[in-house]
N, C-alpha and C. Protein backbone atom coordinates (compact mmCIF):
# COMPACT_ATOMS: atom_id res chain seq x y z
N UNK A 1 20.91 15.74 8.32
CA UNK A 1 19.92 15.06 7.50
C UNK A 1 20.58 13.87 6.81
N UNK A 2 19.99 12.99 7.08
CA UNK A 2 20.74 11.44 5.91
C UNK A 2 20.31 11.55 4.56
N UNK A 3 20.65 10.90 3.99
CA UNK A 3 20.70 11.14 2.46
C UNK A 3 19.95 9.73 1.74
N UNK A 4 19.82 8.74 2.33
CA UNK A 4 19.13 7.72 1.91
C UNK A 4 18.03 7.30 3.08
N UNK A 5 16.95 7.16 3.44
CA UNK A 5 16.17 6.57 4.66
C UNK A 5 15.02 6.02 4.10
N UNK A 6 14.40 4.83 4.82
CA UNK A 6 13.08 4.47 4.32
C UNK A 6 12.40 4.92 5.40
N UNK A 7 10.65 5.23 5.09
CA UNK A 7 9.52 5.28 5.23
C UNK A 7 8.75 5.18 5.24
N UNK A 8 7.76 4.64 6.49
CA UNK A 8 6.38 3.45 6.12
C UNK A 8 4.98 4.76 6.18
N UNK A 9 4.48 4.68 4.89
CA UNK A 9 3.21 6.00 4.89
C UNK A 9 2.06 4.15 5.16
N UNK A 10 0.88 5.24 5.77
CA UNK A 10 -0.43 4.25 5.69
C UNK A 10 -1.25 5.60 4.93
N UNK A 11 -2.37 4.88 4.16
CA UNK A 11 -3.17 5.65 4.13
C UNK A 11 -4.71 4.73 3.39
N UNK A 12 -5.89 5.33 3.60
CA UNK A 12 -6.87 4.49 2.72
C UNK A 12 -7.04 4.07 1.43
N UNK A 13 -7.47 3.66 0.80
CA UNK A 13 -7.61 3.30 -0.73
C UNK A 13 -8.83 2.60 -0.89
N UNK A 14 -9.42 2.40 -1.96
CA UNK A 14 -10.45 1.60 -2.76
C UNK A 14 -10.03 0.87 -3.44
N UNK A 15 -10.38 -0.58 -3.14
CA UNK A 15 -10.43 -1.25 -4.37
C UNK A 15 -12.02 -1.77 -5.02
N UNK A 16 -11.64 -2.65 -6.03
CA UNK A 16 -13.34 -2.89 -6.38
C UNK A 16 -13.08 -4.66 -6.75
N UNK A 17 -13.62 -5.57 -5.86
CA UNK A 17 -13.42 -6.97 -6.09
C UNK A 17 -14.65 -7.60 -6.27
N UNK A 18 -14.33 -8.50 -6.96
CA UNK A 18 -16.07 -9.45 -7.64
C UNK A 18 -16.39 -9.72 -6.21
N UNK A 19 -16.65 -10.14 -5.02
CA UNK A 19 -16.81 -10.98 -4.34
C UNK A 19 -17.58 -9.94 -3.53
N UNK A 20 -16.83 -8.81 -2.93
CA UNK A 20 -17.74 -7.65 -1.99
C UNK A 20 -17.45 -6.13 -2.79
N UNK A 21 -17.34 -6.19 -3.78
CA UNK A 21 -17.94 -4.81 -4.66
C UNK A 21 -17.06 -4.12 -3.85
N UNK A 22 -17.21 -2.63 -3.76
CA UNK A 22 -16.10 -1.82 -3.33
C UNK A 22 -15.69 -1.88 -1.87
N UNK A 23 -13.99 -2.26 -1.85
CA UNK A 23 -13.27 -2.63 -0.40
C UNK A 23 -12.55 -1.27 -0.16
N UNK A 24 -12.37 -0.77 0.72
CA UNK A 24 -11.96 0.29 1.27
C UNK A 24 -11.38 -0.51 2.87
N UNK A 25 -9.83 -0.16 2.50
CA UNK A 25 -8.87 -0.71 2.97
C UNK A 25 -7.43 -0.10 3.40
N UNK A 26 -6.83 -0.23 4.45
CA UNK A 26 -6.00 0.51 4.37
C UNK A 26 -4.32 -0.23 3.65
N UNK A 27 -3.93 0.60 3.28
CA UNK A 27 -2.63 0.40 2.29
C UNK A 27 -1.90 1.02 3.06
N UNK A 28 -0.09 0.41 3.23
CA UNK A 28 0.77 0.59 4.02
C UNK A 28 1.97 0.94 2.82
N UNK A 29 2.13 1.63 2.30
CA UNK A 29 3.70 1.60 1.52
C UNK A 29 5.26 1.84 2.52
N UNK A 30 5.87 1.22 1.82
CA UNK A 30 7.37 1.29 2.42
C UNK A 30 7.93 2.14 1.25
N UNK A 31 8.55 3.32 1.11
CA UNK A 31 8.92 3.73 0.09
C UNK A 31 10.52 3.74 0.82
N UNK A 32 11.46 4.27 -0.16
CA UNK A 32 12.87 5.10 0.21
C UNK A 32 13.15 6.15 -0.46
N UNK A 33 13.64 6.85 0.36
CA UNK A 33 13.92 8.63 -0.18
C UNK A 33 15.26 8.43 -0.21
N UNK A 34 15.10 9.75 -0.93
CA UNK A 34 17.29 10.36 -1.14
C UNK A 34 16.68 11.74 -0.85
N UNK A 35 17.45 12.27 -0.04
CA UNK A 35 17.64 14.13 0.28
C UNK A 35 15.78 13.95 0.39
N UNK A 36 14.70 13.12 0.59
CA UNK A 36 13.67 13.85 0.92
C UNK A 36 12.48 13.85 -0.65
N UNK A 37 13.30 12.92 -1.42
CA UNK A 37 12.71 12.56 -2.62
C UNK A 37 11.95 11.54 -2.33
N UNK A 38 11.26 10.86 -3.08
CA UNK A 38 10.73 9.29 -3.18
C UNK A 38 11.57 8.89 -4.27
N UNK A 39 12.07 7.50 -4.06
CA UNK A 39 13.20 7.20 -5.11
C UNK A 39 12.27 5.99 -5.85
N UNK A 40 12.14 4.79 -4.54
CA UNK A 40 11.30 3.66 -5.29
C UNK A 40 10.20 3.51 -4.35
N UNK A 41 9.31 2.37 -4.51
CA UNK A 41 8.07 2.05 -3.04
C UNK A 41 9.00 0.44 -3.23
N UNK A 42 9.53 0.19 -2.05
CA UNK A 42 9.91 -1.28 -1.57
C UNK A 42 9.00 -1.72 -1.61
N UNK A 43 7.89 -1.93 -1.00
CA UNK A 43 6.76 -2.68 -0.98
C UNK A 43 5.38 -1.96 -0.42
N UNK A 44 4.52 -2.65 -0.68
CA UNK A 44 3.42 -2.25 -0.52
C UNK A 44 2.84 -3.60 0.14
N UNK A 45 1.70 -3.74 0.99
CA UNK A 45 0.86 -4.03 1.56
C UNK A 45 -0.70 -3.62 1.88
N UNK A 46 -1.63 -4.55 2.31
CA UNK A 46 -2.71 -3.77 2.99
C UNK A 46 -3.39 -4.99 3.89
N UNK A 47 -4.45 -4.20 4.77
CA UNK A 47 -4.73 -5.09 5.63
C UNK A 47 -6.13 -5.41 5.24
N UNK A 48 -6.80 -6.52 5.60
CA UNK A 48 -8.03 -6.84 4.90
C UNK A 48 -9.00 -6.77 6.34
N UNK A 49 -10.87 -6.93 5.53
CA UNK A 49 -11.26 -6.80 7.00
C UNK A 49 -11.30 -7.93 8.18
N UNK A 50 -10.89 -8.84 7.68
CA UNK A 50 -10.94 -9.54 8.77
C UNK A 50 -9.33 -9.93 9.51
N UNK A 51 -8.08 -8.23 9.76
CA UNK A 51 -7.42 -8.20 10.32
C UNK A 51 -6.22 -8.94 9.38
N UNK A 52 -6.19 -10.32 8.60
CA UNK A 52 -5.00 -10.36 7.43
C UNK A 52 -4.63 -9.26 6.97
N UNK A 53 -2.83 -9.86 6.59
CA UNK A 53 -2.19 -8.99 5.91
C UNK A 53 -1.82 -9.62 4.59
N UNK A 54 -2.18 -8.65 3.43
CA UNK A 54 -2.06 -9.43 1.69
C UNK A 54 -1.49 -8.32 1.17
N UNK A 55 -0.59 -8.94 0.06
CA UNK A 55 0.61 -8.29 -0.84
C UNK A 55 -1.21 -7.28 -1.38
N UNK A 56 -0.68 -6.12 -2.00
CA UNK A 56 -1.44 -5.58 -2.86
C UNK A 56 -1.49 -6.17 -4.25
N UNK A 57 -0.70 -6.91 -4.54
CA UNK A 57 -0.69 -7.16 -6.15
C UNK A 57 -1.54 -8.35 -6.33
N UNK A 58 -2.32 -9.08 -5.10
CA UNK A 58 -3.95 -10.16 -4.78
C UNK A 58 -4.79 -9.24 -5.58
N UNK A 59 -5.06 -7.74 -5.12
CA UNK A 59 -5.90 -7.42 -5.60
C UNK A 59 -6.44 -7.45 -6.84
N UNK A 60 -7.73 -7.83 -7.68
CA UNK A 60 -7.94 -7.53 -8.72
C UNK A 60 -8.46 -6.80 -8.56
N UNK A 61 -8.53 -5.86 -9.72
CA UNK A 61 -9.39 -4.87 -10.22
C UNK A 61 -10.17 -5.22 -11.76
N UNK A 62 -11.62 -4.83 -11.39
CA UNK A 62 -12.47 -4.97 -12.63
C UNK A 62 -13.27 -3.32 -12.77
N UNK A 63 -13.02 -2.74 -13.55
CA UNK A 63 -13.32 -1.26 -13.96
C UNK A 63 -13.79 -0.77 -14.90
């Protein structure tokens, strides 16, 4: 077993943007583990619907 490795999870999410009200989108994190932990998320991403790829931190949220 290695002791440091990164890992790309996908999974869905919601956001809620003035423009098209609730986006449901998929989100890609890069995290890195130690022994099988989550230590930090390197980055995050998601893909939009018309196939772009945008940092997550575009998103606004109004709630």
């Amino acid at each position: 077993m290695k002791l440091f490795y990164i890992k790309r999870n996908t999974k869905t999410e919601t956001f809620i943007t003035p423009r098209m009200g609730n986006l449901i989108s998929r989100v890609t994190y890069i995290k890195k583990y130690f022994l099988g932990i989550p230590i930090k998320i390197l980055h995050n991403y998601r893909e939009t619907y018309y196939g772009e790829i945008k940092d997550c931190d575009d998103c606004h949220l109004f709630i």
